[in-house]
Protein backbone atom coordinates (compact mmCIF):
# COMPACT_ATOMS: atom_id res chain seq x y z
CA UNK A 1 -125.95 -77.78 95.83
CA UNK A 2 -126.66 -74.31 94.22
CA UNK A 3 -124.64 -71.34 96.04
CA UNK A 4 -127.36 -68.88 96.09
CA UNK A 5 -127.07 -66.11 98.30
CA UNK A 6 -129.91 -65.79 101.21
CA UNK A 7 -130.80 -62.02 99.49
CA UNK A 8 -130.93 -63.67 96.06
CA UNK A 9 -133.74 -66.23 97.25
CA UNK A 10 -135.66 -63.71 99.56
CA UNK A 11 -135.75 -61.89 95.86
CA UNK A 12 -137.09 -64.81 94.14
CA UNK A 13 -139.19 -66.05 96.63
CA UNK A 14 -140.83 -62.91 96.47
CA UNK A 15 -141.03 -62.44 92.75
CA UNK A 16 -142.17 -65.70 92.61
CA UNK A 17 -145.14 -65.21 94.86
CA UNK A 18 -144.00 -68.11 97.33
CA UNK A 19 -144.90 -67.29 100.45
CA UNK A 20 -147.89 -69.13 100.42
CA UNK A 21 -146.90 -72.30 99.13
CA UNK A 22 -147.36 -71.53 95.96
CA UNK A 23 -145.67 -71.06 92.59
CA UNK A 24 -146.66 -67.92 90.40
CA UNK A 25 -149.99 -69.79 88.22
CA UNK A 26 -148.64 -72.93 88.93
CA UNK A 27 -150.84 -76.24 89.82
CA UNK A 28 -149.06 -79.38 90.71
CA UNK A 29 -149.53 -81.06 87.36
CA UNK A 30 -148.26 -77.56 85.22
CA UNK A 31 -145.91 -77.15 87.97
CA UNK A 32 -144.39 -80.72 87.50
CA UNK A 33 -144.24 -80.80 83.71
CA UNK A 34 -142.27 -77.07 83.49
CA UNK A 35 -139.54 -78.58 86.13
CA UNK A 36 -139.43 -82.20 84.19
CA UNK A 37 -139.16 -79.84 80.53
CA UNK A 38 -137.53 -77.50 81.86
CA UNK A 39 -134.62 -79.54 84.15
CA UNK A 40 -135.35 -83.36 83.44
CA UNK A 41 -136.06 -83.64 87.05
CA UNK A 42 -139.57 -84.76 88.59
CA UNK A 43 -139.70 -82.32 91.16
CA UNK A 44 -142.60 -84.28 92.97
CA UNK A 45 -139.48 -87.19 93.44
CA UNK A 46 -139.18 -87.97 97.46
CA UNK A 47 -135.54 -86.51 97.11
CA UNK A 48 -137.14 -82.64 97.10
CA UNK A 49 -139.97 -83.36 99.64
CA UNK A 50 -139.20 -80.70 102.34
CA UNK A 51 -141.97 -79.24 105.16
CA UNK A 52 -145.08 -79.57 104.22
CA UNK A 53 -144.08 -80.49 100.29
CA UNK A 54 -145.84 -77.66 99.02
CA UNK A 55 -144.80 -76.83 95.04
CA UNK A 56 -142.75 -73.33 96.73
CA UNK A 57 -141.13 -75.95 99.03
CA UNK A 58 -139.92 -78.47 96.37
CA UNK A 59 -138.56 -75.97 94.31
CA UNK A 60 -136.60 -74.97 97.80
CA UNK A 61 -135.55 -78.30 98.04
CA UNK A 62 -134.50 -78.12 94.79
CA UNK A 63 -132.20 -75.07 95.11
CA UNK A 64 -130.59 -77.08 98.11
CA UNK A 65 -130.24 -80.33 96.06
CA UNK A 66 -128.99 -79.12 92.98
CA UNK A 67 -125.96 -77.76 91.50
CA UNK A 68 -125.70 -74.68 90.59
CA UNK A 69 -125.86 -74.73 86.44
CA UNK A 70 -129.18 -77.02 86.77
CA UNK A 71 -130.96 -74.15 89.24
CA UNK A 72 -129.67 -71.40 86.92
CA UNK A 73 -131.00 -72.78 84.22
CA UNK A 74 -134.86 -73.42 85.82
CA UNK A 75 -134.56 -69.69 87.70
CA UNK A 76 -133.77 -68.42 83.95
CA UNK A 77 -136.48 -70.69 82.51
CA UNK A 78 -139.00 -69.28 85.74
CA UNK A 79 -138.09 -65.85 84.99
CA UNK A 80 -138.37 -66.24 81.25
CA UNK A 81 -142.35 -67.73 82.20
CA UNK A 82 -142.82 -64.43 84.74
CA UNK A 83 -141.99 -62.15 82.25
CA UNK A 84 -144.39 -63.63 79.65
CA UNK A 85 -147.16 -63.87 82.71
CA UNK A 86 -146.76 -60.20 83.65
């Protein structure tokens, strides 16, 4: 389970664009294949199904789920994406 602060995901949820269930440019298929290269994880896996299992809440679930080197490393790898977006 990642120890991320409540601020730090309001700041990422919002950078991120996720309050509407969404992920930045993400669809489900380019959303799946950046966590899976990104984290070797299939984010669409029942474990990180959570509300409605929109893409915004998977990668929630996610941030609950894993630890905190694995969620570092895909919030590094999102930001990294963002950057290159913007």
């Amino acid at each position: 389970m990642a120890s991320l602060l409540s601020i730090e995901k309001v700041k990422l949820e919002r950078l991120f664009d996720m309050g509407s269930g969404y992920i930045l440019d993400f669809s489900n298929r380019t959303f799946q294949e950046f966590i899976l290269e990104n984290a070797k994880i299939d984010i669409y896996d029942n474990k990180y199904d959570y509300a409605s299992g929109s893409k915004a809440n998977r990668l929630r679930a996610f941030w609950d789920k894993e630890p905190n080197f694995v969620v570092g490393r895909l919030i590094s790898n999102l930001l990294e994406y963002w950057k290159t977006q913007n």
